[in-house]
N, C-alpha and C. Protein backbone atom coordinates (compact mmCIF):
# COMPACT_ATOMS: atom_id res chain seq x y z
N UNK A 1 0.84 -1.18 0.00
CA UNK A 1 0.00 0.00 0.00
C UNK A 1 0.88 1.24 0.00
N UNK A 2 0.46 2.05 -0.93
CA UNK A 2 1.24 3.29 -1.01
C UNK A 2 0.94 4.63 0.44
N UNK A 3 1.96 4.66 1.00
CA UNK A 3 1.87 5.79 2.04
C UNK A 3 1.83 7.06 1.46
N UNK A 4 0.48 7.77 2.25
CA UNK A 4 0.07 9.06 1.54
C UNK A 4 0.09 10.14 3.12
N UNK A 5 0.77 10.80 2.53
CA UNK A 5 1.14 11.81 3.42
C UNK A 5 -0.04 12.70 4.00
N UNK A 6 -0.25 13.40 5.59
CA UNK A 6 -1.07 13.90 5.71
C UNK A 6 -1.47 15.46 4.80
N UNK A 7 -0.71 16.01 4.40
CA UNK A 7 -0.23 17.29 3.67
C UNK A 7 -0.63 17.22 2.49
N UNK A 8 -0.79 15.45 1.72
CA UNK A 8 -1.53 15.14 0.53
C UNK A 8 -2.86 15.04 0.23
N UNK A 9 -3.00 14.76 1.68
CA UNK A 9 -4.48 14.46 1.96
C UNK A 9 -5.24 15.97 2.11
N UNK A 10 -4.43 16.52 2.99
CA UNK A 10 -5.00 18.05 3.18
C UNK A 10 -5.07 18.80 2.15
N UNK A 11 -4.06 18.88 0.82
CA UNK A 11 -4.36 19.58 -0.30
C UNK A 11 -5.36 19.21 -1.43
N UNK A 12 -5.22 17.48 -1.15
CA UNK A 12 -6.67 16.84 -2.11
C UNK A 12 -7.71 17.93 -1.67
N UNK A 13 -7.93 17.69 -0.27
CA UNK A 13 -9.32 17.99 0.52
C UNK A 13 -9.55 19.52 0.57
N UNK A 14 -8.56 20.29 0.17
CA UNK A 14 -8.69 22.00 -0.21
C UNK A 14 -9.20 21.58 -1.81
N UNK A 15 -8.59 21.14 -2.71
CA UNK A 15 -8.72 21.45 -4.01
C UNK A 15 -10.22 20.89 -3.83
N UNK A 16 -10.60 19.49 -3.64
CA UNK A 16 -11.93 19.03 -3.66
C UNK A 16 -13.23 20.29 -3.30
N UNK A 17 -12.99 21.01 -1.78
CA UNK A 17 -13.85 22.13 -1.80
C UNK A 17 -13.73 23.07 -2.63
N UNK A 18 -12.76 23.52 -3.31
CA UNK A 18 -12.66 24.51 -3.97
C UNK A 18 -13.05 24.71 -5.26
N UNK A 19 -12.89 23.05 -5.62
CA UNK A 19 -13.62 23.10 -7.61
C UNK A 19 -14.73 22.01 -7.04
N UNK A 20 -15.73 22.06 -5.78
CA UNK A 20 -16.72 21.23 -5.71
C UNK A 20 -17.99 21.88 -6.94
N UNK A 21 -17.76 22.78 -7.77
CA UNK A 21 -18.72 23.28 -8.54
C UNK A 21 -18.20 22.85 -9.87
N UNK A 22 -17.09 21.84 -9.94
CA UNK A 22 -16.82 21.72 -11.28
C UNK A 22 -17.78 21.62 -12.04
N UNK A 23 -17.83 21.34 -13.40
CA UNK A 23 -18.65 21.43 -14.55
C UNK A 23 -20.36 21.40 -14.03
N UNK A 24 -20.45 21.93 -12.96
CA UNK A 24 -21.96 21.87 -12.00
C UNK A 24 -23.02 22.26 -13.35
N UNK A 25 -22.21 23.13 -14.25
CA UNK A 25 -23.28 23.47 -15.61
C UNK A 25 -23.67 23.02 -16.36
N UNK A 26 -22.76 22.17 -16.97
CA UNK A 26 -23.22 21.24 -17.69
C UNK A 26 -23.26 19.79 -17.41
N UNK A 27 -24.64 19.31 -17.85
CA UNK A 27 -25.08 17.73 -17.58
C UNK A 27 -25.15 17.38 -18.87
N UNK A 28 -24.74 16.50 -18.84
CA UNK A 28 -24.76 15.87 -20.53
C UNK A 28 -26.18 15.08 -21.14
N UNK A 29 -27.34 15.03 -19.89
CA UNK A 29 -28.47 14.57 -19.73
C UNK A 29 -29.55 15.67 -20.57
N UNK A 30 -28.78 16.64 -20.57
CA UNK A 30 -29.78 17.99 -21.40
C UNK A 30 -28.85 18.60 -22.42
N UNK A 31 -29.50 19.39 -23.86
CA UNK A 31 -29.29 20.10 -24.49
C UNK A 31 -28.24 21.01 -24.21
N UNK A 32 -27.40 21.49 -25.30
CA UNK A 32 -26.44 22.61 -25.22
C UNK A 32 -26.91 24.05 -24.63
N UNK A 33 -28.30 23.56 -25.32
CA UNK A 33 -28.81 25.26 -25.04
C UNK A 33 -29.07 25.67 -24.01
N UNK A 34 -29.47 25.02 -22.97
CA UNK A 34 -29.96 24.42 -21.94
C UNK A 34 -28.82 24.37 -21.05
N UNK A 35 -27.44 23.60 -21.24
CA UNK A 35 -26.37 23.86 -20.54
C UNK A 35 -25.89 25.70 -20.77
N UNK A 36 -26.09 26.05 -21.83
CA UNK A 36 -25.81 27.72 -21.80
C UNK A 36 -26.37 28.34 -21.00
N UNK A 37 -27.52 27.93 -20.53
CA UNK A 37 -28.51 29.01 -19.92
C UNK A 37 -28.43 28.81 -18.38
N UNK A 38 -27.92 27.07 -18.28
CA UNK A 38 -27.05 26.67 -16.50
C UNK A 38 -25.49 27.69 -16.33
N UNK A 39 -24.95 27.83 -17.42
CA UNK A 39 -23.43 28.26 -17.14
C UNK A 39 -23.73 29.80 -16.74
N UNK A 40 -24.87 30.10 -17.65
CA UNK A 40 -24.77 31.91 -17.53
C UNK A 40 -25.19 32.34 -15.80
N UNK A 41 -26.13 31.32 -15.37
CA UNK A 41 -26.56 31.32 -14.08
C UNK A 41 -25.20 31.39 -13.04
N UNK A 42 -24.74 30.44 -13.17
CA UNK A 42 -23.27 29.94 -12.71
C UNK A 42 -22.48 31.20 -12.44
N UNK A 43 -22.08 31.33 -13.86
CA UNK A 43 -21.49 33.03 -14.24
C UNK A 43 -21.39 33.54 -13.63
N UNK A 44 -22.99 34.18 -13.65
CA UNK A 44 -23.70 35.42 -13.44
C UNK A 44 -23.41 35.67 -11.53
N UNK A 45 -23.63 34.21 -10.85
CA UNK A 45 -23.14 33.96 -9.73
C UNK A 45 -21.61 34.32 -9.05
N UNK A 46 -20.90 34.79 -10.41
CA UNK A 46 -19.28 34.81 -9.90
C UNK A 46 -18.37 33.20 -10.09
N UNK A 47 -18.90 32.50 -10.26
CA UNK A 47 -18.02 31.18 -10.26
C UNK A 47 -17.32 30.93 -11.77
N UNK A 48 -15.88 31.24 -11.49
CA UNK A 48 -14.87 30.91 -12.37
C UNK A 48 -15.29 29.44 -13.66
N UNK A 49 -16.07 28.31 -12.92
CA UNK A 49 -16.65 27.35 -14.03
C UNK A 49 -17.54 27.64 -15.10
N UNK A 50 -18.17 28.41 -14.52
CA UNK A 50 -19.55 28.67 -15.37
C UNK A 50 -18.83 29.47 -16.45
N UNK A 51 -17.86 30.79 -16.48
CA UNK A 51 -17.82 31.75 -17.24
C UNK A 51 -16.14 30.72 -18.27
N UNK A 52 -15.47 29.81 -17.86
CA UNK A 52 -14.98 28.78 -18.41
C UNK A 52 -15.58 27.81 -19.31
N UNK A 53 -17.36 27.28 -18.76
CA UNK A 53 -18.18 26.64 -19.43
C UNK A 53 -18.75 27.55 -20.78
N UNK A 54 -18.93 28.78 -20.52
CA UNK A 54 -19.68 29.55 -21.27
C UNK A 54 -18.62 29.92 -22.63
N UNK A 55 -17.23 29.97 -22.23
CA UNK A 55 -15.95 30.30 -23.22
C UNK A 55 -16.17 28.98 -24.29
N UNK A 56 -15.88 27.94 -23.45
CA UNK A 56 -16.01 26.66 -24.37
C UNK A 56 -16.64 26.39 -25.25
N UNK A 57 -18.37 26.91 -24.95
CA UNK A 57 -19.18 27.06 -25.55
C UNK A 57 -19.41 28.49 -26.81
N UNK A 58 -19.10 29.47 -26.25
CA UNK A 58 -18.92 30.22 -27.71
C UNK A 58 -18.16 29.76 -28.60
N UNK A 59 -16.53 29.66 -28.07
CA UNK A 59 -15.82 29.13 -28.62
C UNK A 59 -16.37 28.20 -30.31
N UNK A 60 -16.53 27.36 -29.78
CA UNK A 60 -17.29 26.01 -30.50
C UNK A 60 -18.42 25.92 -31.17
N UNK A 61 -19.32 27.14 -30.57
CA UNK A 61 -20.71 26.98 -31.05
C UNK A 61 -21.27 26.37 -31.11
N UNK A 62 -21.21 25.80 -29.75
CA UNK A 62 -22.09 24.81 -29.31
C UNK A 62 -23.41 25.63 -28.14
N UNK A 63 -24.97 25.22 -29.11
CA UNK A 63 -25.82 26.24 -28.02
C UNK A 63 -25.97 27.28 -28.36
N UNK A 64 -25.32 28.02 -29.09
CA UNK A 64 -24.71 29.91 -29.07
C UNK A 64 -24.05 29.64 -30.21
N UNK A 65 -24.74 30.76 -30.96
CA UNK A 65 -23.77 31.42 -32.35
C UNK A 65 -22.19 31.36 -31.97
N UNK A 66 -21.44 30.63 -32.50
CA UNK A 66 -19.71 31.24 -32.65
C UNK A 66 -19.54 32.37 -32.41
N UNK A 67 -19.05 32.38 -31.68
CA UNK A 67 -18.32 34.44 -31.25
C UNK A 67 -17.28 34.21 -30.37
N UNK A 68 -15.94 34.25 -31.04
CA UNK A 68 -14.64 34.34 -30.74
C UNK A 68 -14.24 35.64 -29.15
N UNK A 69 -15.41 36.50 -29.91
CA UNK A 69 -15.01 37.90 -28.83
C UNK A 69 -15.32 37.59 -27.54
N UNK A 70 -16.82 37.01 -27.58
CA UNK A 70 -17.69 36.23 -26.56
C UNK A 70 -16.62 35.19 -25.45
N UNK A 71 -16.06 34.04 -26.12
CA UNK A 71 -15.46 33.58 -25.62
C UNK A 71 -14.50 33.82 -25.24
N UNK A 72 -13.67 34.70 -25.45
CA UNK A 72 -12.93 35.43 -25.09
C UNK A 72 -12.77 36.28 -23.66
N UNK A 73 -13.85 37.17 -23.62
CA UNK A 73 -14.44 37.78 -22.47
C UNK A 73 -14.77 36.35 -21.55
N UNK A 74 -15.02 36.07 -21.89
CA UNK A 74 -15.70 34.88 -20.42
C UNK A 74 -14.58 33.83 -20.15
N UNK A 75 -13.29 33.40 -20.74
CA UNK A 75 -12.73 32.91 -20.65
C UNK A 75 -11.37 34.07 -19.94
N UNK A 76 -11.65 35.31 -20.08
CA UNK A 76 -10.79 36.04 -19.31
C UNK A 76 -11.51 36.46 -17.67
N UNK A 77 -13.05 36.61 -17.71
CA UNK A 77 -13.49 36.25 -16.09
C UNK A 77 -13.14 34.77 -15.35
N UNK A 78 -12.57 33.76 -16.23
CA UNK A 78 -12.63 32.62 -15.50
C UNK A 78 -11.49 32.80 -15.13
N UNK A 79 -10.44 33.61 -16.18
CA UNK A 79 -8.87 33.03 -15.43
C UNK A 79 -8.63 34.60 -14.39
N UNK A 80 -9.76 35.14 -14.59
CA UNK A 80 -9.52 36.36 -12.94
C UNK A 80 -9.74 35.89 -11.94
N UNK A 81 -11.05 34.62 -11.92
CA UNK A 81 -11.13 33.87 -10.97
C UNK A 81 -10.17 32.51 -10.70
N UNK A 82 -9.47 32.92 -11.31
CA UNK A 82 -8.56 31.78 -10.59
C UNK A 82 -8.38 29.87 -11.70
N UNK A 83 -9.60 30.26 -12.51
CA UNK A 83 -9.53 28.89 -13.23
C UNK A 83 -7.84 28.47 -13.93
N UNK A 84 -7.77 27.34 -13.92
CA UNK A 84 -6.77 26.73 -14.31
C UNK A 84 -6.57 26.57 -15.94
N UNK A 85 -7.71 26.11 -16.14
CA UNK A 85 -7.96 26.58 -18.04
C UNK A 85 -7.91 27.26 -19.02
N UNK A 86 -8.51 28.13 -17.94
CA UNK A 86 -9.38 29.40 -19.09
C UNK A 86 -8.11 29.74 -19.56
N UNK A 87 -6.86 30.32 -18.97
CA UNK A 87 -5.79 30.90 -19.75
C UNK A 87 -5.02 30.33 -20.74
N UNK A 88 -5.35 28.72 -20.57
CA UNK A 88 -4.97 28.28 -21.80
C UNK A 88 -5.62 28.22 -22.76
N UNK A 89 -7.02 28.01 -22.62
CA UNK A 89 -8.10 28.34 -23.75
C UNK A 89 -7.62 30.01 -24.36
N UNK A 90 -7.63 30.83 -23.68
CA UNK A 90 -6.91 32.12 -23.86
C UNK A 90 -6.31 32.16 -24.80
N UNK A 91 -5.07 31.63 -24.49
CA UNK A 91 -3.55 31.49 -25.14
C UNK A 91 -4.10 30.90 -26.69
N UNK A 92 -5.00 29.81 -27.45
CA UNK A 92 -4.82 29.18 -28.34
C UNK A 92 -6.00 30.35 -28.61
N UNK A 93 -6.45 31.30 -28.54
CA UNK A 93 -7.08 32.09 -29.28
C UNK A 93 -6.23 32.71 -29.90
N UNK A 94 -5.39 33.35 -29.05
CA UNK A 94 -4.10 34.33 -29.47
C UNK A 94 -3.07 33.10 -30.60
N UNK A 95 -3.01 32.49 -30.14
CA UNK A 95 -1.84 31.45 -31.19
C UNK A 95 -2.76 31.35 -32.37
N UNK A 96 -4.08 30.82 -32.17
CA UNK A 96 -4.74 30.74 -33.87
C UNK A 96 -5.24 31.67 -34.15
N UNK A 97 -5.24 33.15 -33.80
CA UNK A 97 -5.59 34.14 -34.38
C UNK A 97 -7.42 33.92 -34.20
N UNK A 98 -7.62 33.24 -33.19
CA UNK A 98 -9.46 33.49 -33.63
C UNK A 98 -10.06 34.74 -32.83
N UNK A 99 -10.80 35.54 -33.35
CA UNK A 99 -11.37 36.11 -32.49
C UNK A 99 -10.33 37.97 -32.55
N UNK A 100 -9.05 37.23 -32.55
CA UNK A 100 -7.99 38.58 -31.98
C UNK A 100 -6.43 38.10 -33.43
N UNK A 101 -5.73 39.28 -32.90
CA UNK A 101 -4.31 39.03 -33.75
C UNK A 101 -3.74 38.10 -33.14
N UNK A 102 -3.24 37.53 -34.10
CA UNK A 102 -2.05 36.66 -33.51
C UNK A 102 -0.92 36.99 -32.86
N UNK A 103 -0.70 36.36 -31.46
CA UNK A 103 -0.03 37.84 -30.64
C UNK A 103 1.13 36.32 -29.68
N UNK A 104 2.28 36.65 -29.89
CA UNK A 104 2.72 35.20 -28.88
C UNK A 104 2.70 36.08 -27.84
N UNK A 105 2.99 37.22 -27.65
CA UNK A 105 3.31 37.93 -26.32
C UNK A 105 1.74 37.36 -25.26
N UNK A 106 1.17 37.35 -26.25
CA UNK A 106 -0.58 37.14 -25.25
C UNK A 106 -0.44 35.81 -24.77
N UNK A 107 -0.25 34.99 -25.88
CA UNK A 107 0.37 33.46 -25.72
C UNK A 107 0.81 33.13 -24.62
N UNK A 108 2.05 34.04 -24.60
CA UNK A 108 3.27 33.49 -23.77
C UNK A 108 2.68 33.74 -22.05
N UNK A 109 1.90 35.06 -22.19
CA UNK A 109 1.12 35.74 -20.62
C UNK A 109 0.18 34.36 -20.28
N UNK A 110 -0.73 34.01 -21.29
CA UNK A 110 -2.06 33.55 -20.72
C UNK A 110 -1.31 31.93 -20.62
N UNK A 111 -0.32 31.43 -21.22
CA UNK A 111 0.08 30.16 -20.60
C UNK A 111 1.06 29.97 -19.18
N UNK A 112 1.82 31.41 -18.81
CA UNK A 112 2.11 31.62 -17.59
C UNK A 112 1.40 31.20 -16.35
N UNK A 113 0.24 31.97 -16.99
CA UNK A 113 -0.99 32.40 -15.92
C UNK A 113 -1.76 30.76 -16.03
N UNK A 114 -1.58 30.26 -16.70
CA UNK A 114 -2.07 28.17 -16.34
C UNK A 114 -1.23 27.64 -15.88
N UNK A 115 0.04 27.70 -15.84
CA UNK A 115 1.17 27.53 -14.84
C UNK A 115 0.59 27.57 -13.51
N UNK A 116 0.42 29.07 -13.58
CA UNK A 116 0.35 29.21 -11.93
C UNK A 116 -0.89 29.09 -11.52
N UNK A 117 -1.84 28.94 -12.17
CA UNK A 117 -3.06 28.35 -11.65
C UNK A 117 -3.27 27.24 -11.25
N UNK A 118 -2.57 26.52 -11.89
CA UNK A 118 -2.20 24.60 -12.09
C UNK A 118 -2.56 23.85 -12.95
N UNK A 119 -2.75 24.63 -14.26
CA UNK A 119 -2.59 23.58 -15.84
C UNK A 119 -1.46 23.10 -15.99
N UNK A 120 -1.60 21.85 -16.04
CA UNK A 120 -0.51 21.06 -16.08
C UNK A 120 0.78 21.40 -17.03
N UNK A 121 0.11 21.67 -18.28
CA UNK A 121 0.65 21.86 -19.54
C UNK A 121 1.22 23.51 -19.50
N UNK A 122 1.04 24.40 -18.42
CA UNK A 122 0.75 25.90 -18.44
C UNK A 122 2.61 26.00 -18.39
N UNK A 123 3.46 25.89 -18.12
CA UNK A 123 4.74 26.29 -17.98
C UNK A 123 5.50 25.69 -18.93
N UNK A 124 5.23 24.41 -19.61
CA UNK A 124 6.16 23.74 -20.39
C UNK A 124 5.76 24.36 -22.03
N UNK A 125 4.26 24.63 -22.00
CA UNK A 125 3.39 25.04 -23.52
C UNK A 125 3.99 26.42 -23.20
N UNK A 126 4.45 27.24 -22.69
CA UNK A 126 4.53 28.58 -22.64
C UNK A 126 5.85 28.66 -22.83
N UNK A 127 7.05 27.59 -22.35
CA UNK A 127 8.59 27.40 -22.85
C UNK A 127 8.60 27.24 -24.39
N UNK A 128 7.92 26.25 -24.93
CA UNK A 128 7.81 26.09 -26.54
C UNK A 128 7.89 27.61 -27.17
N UNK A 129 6.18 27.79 -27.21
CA UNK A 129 6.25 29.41 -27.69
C UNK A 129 7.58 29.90 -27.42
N UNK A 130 8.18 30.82 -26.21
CA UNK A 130 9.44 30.80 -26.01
C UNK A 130 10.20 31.02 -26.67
N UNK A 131 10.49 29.66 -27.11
CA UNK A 131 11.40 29.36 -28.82
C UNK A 131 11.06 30.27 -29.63
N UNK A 132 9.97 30.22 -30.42
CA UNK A 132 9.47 31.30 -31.15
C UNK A 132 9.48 32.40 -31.14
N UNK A 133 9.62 33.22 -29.54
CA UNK A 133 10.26 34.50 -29.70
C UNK A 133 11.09 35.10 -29.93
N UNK A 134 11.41 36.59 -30.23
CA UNK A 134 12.72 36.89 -29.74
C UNK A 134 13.09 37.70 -28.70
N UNK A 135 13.86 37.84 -28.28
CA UNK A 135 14.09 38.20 -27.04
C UNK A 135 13.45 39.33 -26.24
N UNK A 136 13.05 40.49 -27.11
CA UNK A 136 12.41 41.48 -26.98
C UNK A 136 10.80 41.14 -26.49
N UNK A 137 10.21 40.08 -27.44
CA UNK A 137 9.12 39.82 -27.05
C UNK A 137 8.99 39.04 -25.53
N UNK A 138 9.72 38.50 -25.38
CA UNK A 138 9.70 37.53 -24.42
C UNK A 138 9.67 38.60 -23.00
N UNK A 139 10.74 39.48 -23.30
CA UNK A 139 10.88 40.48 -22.30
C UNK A 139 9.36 41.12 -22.03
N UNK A 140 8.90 41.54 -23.26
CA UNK A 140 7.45 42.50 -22.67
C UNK A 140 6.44 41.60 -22.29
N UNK A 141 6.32 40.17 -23.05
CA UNK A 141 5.45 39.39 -22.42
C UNK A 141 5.63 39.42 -20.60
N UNK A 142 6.98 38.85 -20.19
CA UNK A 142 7.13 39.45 -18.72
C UNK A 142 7.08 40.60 -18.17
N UNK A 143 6.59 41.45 -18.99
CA UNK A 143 6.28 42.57 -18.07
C UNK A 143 4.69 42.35 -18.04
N UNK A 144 3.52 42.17 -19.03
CA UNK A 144 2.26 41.78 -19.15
C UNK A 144 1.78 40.78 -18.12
N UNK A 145 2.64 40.15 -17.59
CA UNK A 145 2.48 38.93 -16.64
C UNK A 145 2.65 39.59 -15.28
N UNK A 146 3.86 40.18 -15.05
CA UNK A 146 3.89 40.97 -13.62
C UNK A 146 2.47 41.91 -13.66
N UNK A 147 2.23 42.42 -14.71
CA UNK A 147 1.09 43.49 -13.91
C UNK A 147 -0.56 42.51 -13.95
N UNK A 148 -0.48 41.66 -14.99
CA UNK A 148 -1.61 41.08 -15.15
C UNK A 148 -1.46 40.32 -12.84
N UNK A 149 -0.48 39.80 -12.46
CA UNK A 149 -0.45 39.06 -11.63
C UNK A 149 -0.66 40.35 -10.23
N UNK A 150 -0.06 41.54 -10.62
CA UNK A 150 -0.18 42.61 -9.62
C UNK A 150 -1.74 43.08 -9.59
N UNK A 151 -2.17 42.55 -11.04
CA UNK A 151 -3.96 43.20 -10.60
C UNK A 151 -4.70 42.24 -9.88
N UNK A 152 -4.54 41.02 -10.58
CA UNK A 152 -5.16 39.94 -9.93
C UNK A 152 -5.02 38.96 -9.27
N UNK A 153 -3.67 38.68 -8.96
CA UNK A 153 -3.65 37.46 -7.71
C UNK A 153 -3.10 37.72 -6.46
N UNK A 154 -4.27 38.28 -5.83
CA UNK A 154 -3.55 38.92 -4.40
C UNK A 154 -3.51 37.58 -3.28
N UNK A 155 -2.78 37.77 -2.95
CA UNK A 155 -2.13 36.82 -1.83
C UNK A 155 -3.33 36.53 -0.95
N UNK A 156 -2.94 34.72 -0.83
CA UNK A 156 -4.66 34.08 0.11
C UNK A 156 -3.74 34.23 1.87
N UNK A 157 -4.68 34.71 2.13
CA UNK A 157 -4.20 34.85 4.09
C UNK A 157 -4.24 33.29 4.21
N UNK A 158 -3.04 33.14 4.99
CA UNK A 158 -3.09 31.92 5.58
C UNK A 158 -2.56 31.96 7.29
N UNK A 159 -3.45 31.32 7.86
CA UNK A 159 -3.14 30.97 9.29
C UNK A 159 -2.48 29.72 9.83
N UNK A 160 -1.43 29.70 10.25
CA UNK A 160 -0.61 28.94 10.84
C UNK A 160 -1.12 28.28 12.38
N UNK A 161 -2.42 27.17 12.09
CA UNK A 161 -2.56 26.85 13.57
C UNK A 161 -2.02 25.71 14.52
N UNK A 162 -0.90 25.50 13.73
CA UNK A 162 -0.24 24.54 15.15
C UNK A 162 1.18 24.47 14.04
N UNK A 163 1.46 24.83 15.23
CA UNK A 163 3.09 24.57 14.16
C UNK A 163 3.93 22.99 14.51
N UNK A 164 3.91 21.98 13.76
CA UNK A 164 4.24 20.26 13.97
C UNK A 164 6.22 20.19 13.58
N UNK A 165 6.82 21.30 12.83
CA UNK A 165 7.83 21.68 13.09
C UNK A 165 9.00 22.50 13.51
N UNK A 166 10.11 22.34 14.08
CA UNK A 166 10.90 23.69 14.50
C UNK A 166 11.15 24.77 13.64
N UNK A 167 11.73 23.87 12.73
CA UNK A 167 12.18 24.96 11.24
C UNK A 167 11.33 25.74 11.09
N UNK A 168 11.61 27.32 10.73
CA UNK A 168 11.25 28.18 9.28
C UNK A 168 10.87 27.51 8.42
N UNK A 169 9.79 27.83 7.92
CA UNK A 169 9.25 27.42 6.43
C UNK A 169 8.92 28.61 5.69
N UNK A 170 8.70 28.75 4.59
CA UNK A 170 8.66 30.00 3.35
C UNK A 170 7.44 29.11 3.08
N UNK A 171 5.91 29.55 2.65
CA UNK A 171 5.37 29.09 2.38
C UNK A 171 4.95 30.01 1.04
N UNK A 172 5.47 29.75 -0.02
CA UNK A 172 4.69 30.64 -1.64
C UNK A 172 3.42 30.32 -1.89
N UNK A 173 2.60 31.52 -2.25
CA UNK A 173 1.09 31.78 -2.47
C UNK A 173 0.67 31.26 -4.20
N UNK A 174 1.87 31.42 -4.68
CA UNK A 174 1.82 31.17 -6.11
C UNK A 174 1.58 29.97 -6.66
N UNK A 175 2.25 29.35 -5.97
CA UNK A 175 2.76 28.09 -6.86
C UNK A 175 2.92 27.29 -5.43
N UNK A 176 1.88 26.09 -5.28
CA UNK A 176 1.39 25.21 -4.04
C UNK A 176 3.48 24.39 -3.96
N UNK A 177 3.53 24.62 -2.92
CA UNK A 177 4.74 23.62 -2.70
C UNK A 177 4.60 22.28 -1.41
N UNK A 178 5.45 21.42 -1.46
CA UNK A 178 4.47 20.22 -1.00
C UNK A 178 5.32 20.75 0.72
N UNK A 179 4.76 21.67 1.60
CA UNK A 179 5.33 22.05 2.67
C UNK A 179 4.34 22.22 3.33
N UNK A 180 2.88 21.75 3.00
CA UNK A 180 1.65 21.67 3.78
C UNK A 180 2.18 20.41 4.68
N UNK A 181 3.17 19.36 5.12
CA UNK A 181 2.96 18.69 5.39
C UNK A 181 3.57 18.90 6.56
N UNK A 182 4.43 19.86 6.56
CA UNK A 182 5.20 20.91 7.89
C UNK A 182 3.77 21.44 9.04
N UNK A 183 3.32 21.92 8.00
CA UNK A 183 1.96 22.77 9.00
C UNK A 183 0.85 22.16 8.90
N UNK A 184 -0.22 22.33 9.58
CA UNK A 184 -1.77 22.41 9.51
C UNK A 184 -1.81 23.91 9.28
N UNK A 185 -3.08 23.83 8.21
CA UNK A 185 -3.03 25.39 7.56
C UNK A 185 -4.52 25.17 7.30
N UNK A 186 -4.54 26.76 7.32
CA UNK A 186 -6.67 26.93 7.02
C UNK A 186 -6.56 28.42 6.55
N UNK A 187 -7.40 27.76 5.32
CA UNK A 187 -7.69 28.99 4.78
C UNK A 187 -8.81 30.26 4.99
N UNK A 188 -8.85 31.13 5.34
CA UNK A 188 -10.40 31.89 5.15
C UNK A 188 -10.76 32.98 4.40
């Protein structure tokens, strides 16, 4: 039996509450149109899925006339909220030119920003592009990323309620490091 750390368990059990609304919009038991009109609710509610569900769906035209712009906008409220996707959905607008110019600098920002959300693919798809730049671009893309990250990802308060080791720990807000297993931590 594989030993699973308490710190593994505790970050399953954050992520589990936190995307407990996954795809809550769409049921595959009903119509597209029908899932459009669950996501906009969703949305309209503030939840990062719904306005991710609703991108997908312009996107594709599925439910809803095609509208690149559409999806666009709603796929940029999902990755303000924090979605893990949306910025890569983002990014392949900007790489295939739908909707907007073909821009790697946008590319290179909105696959950052799935990095640090936790798309798997968000740091290694954003090295590729990379390649494709030149140096200049690469530079202003990092500046688009610092301010995009200075508007929107303000630091989650975290409380330290029992401390289980002596050491200092650095705990980064950005990018989850496996040092939950040092502390019990709660978010509010």
């Amino acid at each position: 039996m594989k030993d699973v750390s308490v710190g593994k368990i505790i970050a399953l059990a954050l992520f589990m509450m936190v995307s407990g609304n996954t795809w809550a919009c769409v049921d595959k038991a009903v119509d597209d149109m029908a899932n459009v009109e669950n996501c906009k609710k969703q949305a309209l509610a503030g939840d990062a899925e719904g306005y991710l569900q609703l991108g997908k769906f312009f996107s594709q035209g599925r439910g809803v006339a095609q509208d690149y712009s559409r999806a666009l906008a709603n796929f940029q409220s999902a990755a303000e909220k924090g979605s893990p996707e949306a910025p890569y959905f983002l990014s392949n607008l900007y790489l295939f030119a739908k909707g907007v110019k073909k821009d790697y600098r946008q590319v290179y920002l909105w696959r950052h920003i799935a990095g640090i959300n936790g798309y798997p693919f968000g740091d290694m798809s954003r090295d590729q592009i990379a390649k494709k730049m030149k140096a200049a671009e690469i530079a202003q893309a990092k500046v688009l990323v610092k301010k995009w990250l200075a508007e929107y990802r303000k630091p989650q308060p975290v409380k330290i309620i029992k401390k289980v080791m002596k050491a200092p720990v650095v705990i980064k807000v950005d990018k989850v490091e496996s040092l939950w297993e040092k502390y019990e931590v709660v978010f509010f």
